[in-house]
PDB file of N, CA and C in Angstrom:
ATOM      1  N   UNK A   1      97.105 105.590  90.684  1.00  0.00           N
ATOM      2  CA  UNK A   1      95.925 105.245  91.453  1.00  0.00           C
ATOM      3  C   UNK A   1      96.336 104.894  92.884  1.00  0.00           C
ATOM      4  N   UNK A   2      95.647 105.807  94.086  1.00  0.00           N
ATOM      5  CA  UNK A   2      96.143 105.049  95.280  1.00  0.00           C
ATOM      6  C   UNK A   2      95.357 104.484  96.058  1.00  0.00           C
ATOM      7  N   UNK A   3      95.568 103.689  96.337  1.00  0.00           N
ATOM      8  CA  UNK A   3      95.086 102.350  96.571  1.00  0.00           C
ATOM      9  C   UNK A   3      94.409 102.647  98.696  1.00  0.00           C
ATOM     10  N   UNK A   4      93.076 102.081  99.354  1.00  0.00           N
ATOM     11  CA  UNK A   4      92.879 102.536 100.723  1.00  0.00           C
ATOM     12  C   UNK A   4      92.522 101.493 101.393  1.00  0.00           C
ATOM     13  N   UNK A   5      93.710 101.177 102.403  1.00  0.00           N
ATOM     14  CA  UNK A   5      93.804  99.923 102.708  1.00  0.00           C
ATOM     15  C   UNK A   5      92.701 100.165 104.344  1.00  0.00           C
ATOM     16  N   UNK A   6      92.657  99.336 104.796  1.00  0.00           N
ATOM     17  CA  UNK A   6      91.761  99.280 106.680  1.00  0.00           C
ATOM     18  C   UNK A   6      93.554  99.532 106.758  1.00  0.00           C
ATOM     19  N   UNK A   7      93.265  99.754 108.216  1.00  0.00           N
ATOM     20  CA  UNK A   7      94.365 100.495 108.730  1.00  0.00           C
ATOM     21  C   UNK A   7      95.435 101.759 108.526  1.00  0.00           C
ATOM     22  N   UNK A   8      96.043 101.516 109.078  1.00  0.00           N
ATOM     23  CA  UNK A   8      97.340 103.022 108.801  1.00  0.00           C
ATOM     24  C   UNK A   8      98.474 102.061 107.906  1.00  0.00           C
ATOM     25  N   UNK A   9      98.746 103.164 106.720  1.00  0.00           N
ATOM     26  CA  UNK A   9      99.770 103.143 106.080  1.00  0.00           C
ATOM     27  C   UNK A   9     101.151 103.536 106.610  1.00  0.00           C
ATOM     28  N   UNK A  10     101.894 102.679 107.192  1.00  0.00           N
ATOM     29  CA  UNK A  10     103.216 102.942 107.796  1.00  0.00           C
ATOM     30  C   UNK A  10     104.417 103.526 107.501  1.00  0.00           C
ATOM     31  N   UNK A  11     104.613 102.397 105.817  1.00  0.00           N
ATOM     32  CA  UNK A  11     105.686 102.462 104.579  1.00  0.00           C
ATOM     33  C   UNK A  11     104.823 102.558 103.553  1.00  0.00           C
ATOM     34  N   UNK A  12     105.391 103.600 102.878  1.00  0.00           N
ATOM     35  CA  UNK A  12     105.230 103.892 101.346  1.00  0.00           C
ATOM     36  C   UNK A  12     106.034 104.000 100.245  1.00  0.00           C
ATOM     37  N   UNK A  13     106.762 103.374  99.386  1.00  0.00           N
ATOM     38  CA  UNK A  13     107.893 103.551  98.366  1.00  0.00           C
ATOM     39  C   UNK A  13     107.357 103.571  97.316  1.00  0.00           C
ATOM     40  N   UNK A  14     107.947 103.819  96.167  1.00  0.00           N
ATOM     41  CA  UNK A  14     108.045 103.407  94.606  1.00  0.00           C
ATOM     42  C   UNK A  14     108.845 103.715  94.243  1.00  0.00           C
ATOM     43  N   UNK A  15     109.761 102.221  93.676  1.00  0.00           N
ATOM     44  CA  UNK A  15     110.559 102.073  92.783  1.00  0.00           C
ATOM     45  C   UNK A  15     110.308 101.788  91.372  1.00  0.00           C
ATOM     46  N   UNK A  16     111.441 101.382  90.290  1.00  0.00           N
ATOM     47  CA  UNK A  16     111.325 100.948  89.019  1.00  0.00           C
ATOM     48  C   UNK A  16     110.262  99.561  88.845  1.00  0.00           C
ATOM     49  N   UNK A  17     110.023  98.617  90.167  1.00  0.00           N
ATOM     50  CA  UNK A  17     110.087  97.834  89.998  1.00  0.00           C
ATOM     51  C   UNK A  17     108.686  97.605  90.237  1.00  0.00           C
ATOM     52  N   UNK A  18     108.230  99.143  90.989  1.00  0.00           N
ATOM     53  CA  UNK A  18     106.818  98.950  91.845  1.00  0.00           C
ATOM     54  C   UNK A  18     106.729  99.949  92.962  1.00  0.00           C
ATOM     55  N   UNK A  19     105.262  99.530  93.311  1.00  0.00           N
ATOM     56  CA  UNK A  19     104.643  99.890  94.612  1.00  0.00           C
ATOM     57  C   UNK A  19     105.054  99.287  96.186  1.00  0.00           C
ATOM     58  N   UNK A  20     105.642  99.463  97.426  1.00  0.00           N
ATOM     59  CA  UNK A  20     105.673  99.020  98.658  1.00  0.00           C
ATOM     60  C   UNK A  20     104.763 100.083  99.185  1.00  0.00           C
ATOM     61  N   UNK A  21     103.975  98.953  99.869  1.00  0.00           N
ATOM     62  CA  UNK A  21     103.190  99.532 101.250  1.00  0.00           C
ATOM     63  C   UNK A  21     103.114  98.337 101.928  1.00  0.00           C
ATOM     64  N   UNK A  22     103.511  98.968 103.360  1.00  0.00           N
ATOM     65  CA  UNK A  22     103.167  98.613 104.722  1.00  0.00           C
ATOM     66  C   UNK A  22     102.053  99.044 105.547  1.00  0.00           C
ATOM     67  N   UNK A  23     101.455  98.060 105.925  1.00  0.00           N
ATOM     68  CA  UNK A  23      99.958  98.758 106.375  1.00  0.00           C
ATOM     69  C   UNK A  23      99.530  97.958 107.890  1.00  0.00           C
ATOM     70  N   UNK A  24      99.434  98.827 108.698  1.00  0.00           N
ATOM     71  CA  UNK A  24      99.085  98.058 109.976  1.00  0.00           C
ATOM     72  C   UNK A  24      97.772  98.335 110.927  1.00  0.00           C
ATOM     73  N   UNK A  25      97.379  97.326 111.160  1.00  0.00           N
ATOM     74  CA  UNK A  25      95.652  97.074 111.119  1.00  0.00           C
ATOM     75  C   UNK A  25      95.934  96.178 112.300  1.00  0.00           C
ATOM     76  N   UNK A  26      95.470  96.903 113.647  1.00  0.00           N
ATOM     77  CA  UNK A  26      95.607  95.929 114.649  1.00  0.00           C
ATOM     78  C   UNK A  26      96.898  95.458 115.414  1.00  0.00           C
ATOM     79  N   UNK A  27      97.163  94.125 115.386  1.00  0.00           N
ATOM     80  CA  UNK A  27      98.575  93.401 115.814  1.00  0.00           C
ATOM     81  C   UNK A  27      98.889  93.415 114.675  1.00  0.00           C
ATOM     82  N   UNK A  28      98.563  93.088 113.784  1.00  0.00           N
ATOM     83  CA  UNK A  28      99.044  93.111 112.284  1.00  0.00           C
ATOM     84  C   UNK A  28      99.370  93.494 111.386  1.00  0.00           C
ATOM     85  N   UNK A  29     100.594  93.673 110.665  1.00  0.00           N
ATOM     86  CA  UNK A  29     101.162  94.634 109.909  1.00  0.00           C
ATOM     87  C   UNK A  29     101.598  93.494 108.372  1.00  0.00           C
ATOM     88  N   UNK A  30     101.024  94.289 107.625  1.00  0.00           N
ATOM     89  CA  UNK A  30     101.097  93.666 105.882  1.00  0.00           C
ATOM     90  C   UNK A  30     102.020  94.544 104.841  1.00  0.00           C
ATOM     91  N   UNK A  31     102.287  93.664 103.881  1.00  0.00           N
ATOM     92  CA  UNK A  31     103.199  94.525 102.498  1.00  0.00           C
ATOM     93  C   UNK A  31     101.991  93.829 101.660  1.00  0.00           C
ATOM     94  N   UNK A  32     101.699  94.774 100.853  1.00  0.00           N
ATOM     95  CA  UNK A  32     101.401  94.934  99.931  1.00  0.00           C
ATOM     96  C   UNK A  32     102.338  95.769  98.812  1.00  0.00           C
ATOM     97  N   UNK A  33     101.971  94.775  97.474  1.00  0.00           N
ATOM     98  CA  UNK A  33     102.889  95.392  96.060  1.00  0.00           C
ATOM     99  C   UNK A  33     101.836  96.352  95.545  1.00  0.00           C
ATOM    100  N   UNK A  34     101.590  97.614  95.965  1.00  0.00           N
ATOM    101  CA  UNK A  34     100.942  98.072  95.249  1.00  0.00           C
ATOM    102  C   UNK A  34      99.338  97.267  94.477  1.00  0.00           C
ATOM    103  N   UNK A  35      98.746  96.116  95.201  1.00  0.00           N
ATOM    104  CA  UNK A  35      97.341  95.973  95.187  1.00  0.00           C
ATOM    105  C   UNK A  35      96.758  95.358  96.751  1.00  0.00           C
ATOM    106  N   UNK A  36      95.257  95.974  96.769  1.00  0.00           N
ATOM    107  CA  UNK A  36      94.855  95.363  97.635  1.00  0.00           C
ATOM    108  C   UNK A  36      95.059  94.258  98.837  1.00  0.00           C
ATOM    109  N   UNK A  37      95.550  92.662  97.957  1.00  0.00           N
ATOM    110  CA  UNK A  37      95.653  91.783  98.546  1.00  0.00           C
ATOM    111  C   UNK A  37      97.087  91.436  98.718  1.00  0.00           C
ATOM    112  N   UNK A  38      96.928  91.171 100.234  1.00  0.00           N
ATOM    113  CA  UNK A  38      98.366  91.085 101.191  1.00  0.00           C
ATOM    114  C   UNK A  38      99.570  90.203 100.571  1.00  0.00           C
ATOM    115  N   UNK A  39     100.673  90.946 100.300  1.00  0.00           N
ATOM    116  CA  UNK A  39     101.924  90.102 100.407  1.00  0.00           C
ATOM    117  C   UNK A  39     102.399  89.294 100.890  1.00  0.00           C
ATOM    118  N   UNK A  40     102.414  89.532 101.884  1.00  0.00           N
ATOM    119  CA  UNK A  40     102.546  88.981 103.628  1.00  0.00           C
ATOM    120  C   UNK A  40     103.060  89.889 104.830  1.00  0.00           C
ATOM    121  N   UNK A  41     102.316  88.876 105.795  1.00  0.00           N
ATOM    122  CA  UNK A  41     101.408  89.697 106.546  1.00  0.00           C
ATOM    123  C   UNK A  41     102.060  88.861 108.033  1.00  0.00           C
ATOM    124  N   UNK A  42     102.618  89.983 109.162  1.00  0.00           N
ATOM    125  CA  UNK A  42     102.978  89.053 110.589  1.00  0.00           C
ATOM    126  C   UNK A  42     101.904  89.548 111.635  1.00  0.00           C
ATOM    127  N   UNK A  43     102.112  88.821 112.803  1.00  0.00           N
ATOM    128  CA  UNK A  43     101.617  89.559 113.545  1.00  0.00           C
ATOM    129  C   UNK A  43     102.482  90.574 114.827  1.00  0.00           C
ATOM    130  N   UNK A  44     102.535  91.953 114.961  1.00  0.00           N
ATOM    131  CA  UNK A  44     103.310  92.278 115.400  1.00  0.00           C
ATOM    132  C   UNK A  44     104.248  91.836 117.346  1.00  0.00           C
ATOM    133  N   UNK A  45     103.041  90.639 117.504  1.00  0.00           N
ATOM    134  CA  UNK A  45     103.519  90.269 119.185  1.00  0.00           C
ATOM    135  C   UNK A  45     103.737  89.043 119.097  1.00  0.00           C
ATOM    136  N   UNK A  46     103.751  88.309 118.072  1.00  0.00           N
ATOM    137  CA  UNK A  46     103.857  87.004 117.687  1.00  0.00           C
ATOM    138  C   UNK A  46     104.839  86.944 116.588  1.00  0.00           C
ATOM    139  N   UNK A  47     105.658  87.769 115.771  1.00  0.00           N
ATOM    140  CA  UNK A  47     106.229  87.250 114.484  1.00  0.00           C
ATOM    141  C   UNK A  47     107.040  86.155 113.829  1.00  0.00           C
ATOM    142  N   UNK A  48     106.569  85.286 114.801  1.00  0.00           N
ATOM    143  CA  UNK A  48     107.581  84.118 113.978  1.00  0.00           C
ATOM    144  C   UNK A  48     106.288  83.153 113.825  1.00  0.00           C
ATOM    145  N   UNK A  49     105.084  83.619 114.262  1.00  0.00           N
ATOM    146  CA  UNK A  49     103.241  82.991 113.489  1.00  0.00           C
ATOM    147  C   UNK A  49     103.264  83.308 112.366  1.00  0.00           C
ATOM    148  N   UNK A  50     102.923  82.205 111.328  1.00  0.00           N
ATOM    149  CA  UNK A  50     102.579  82.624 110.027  1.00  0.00           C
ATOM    150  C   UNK A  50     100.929  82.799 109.825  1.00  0.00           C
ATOM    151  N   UNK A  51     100.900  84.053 109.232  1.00  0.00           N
ATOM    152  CA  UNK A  51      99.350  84.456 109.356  1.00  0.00           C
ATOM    153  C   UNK A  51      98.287  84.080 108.201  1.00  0.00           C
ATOM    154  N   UNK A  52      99.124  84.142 107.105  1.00  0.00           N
ATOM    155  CA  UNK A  52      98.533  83.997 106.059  1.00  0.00           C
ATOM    156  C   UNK A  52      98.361  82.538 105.318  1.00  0.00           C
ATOM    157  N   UNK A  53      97.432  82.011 104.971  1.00  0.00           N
ATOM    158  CA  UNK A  53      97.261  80.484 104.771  1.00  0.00           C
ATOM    159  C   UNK A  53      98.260  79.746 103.387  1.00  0.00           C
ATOM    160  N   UNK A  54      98.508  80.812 102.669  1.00  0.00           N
ATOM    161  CA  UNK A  54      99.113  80.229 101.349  1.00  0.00           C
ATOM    162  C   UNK A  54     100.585  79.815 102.237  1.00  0.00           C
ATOM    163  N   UNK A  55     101.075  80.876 103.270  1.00  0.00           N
ATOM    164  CA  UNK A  55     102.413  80.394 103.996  1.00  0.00           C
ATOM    165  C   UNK A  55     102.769  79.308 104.696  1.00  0.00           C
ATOM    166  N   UNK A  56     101.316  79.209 105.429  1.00  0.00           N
ATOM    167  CA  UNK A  56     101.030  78.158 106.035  1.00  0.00           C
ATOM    168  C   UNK A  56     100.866  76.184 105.133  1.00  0.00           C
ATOM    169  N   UNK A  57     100.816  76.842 103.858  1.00  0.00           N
ATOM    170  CA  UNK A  57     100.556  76.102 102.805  1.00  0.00           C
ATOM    171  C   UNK A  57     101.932  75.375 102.206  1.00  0.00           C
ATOM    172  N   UNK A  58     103.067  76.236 102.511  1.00  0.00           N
ATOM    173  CA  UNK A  58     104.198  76.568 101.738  1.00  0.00           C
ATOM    174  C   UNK A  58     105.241  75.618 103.101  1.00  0.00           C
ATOM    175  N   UNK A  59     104.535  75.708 104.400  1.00  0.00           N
ATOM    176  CA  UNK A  59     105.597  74.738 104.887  1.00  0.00           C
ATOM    177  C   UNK A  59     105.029  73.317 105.554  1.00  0.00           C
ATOM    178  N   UNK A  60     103.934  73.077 104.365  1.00  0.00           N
ATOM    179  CA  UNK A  60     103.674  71.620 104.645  1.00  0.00           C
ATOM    180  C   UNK A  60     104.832  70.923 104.321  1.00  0.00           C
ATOM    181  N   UNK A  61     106.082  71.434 103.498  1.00  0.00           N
ATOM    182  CA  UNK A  61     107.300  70.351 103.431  1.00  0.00           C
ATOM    183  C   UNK A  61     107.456  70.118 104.550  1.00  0.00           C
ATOM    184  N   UNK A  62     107.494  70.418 105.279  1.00  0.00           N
ATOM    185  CA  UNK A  62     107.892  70.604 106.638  1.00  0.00           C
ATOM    186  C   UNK A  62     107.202  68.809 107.499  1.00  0.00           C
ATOM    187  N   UNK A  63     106.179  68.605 106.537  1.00  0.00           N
ATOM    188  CA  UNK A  63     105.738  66.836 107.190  1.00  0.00           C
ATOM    189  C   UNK A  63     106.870  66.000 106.694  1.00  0.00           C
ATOM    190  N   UNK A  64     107.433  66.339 105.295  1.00  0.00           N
ATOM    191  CA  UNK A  64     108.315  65.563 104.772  1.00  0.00           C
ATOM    192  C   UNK A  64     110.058  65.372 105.581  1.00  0.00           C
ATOM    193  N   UNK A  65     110.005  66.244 105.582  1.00  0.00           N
ATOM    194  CA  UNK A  65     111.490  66.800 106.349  1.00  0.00           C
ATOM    195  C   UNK A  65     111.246  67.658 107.977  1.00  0.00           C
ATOM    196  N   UNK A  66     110.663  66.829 108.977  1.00  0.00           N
ATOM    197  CA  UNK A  66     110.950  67.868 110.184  1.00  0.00           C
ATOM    198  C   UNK A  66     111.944  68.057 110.744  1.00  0.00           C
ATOM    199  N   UNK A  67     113.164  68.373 110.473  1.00  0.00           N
ATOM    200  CA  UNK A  67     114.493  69.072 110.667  1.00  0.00           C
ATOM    201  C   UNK A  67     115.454  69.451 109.700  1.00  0.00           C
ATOM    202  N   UNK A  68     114.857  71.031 108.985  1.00  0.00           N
ATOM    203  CA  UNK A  68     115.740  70.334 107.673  1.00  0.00           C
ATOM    204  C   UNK A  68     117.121  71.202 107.982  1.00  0.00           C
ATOM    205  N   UNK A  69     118.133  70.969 107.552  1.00  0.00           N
ATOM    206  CA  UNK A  69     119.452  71.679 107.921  1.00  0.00           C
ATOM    207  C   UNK A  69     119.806  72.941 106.939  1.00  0.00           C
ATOM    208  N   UNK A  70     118.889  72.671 105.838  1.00  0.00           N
ATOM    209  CA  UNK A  70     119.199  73.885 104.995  1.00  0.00           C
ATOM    210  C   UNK A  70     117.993  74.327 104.182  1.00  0.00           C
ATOM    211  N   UNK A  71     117.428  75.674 103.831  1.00  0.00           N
ATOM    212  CA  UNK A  71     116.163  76.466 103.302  1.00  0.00           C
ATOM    213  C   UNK A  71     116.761  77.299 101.830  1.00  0.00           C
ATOM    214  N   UNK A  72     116.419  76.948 101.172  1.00  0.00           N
ATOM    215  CA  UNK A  72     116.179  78.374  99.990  1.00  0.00           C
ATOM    216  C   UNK A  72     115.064  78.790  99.512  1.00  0.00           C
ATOM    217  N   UNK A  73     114.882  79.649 100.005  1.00  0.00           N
ATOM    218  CA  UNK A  73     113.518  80.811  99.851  1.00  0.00           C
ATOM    219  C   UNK A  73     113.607  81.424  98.718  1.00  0.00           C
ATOM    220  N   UNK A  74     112.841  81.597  97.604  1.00  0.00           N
ATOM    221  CA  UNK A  74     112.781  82.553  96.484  1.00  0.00           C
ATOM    222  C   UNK A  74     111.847  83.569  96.511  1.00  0.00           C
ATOM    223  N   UNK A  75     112.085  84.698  96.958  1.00  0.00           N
ATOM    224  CA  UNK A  75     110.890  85.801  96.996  1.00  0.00           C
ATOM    225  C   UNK A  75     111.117  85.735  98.856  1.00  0.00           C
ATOM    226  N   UNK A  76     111.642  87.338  99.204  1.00  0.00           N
ATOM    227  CA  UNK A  76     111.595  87.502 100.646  1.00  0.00           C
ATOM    228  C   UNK A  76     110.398  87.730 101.285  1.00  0.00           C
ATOM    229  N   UNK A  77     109.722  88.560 100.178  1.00  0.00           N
ATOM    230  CA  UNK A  77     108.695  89.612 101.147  1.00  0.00           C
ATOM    231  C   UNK A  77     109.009  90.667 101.876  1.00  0.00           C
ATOM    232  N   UNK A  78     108.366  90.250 102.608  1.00  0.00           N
ATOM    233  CA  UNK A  78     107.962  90.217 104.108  1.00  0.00           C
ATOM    234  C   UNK A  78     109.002  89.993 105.288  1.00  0.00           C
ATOM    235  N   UNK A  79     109.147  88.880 104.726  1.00  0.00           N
ATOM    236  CA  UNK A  79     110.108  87.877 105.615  1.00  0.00           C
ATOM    237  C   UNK A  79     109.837  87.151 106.428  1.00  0.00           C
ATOM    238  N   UNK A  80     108.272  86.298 106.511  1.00  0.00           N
ATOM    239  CA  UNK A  80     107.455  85.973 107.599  1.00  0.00           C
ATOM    240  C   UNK A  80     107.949  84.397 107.647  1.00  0.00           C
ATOM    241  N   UNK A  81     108.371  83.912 106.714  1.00  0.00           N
ATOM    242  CA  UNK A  81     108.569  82.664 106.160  1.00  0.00           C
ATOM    243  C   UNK A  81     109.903  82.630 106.940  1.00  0.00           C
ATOM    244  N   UNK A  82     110.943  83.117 106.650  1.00  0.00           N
ATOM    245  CA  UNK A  82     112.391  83.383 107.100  1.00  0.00           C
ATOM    246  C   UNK A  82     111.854  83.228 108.708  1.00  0.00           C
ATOM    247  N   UNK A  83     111.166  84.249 109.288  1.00  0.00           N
ATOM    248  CA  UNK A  83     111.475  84.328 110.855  1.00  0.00           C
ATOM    249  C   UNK A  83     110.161  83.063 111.191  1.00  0.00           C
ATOM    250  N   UNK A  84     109.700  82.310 110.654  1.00  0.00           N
ATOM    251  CA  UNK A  84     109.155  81.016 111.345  1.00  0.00           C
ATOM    252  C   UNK A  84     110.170  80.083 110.952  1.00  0.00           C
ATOM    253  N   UNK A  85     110.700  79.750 110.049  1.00  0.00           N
ATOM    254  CA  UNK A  85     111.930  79.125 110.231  1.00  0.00           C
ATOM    255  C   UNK A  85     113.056  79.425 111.147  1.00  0.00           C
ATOM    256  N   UNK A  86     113.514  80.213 110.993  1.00  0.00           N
ATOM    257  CA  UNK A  86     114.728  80.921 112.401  1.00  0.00           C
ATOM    258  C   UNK A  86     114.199  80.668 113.572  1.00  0.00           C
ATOM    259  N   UNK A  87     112.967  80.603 114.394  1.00  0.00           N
ATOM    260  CA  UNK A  87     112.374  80.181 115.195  1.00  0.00           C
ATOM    261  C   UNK A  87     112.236  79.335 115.663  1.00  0.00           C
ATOM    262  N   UNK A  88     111.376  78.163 114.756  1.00  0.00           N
ATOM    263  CA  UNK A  88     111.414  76.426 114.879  1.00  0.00           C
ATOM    264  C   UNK A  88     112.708  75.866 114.539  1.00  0.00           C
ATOM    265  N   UNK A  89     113.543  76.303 113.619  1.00  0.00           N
ATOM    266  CA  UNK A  89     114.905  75.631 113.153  1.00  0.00           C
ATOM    267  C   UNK A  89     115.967  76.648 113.576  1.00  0.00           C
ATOM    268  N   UNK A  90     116.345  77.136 114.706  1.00  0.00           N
ATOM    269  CA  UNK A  90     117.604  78.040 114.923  1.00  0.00           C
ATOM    270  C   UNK A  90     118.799  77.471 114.271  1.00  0.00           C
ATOM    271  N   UNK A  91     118.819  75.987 114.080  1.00  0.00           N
ATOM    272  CA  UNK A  91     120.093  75.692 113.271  1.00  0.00           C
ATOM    273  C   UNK A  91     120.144  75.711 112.105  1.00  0.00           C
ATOM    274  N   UNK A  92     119.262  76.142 111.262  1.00  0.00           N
ATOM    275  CA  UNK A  92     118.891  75.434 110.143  1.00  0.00           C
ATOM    276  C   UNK A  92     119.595  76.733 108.941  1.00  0.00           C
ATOM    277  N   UNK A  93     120.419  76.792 107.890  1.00  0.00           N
ATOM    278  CA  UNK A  93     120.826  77.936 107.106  1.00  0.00           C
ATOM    279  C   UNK A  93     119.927  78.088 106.162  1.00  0.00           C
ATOM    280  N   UNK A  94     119.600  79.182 106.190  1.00  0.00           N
ATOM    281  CA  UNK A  94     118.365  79.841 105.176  1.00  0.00           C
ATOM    282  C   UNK A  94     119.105  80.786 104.246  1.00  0.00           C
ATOM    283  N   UNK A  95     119.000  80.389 103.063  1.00  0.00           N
ATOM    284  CA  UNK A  95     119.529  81.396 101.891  1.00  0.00           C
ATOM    285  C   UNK A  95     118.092  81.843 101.322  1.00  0.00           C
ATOM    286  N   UNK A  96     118.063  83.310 101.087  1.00  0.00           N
ATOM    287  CA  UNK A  96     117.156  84.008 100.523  1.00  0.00           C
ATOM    288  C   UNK A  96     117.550  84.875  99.124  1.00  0.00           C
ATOM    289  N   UNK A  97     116.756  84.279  97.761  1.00  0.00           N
ATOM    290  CA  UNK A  97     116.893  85.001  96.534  1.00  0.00           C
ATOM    291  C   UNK A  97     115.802  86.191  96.652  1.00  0.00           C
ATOM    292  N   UNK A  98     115.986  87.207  96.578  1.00  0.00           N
ATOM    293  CA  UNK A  98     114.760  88.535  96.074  1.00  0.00           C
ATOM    294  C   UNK A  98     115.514  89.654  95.188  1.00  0.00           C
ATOM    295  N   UNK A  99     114.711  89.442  94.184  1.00  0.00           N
ATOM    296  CA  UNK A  99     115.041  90.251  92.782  1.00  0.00           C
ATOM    297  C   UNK A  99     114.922  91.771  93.365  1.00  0.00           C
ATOM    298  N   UNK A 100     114.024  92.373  94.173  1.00  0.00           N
ATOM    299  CA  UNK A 100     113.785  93.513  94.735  1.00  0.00           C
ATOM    300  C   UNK A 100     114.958  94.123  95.724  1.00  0.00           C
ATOM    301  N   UNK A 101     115.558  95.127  95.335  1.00  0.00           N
ATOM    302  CA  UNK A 101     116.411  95.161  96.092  1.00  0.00           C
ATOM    303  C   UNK A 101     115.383  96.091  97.399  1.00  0.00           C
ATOM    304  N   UNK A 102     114.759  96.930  96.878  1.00  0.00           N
ATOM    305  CA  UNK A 102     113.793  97.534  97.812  1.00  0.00           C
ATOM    306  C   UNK A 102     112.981  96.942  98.679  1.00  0.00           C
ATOM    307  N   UNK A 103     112.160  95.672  98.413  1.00  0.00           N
ATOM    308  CA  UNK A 103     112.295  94.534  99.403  1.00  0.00           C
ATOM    309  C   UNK A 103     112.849  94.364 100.376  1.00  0.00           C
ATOM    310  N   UNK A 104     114.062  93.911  99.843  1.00  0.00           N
ATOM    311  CA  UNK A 104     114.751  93.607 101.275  1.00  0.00           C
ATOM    312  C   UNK A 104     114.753  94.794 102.582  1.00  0.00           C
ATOM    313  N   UNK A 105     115.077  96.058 101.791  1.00  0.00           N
ATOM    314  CA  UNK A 105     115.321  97.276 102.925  1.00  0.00           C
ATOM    315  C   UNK A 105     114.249  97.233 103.587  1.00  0.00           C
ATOM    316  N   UNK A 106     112.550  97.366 102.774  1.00  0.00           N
ATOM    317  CA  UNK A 106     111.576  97.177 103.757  1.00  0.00           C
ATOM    318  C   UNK A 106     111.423  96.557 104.968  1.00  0.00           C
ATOM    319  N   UNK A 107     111.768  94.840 104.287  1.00  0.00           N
ATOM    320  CA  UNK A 107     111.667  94.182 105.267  1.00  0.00           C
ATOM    321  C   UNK A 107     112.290  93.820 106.573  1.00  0.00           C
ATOM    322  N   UNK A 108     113.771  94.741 105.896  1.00  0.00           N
ATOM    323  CA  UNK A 108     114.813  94.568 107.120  1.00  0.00           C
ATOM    324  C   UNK A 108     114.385  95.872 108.241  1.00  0.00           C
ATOM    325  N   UNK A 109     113.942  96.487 107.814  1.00  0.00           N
ATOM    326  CA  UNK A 109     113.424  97.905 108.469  1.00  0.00           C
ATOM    327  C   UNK A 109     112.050  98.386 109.301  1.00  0.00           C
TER     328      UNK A 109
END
């Protein structure tokens, strides 16, 4: 079933593991796993803005600890999470787990 997102489809894969699409709509460019609703999502003149609210959700630690010296991320994405950290915390070491190895290439790409 293929799926018709608003905007242009950029990236398209399938692996064992799944569906990648990249889809860019505007300043904004999204992954989606093969459904509708966004993976995560940057904006392309801003990318170290987190766009999407669950992300935005994800670094309320961030009241607890405002300088933290070290991050482990589970699940890359995107990578929207990674480059607002690298941004606000240039010192800070970020280790990233993603089971997807196809993931990562997306996102590095």
């Amino acid at each position: 079933m293929r799926l018709y997102y608003d905007g242009l489809v950029v990236h398209q894969s399938q692996s064992d593991d799944g569906v990648i699409e990249v889809v860019d709509l505007g300043d904004t460019r999204s992954m989606h796993f093969g459904t509708f609703p966004r993976q995560s999502s940057m904006s392309l003149r801003t990318p170290h803005t987190l766009e999407l609210t669950y992300t935005e959700a994800m670094m309320a630690c961030l009241l607890l600890n405002t300088s933290p010296e070290k991050v482990l991320i589970i699940g890359l994405g995107g990578g929207s999470i990674v480059k607002f950290l690298l941004h606000h915390f240039p010192e800070c070491q970020i280790d990233v787990i993603e089971y997807r190895q196809d993931v990562v290439k997306v996102a590095q790409g």
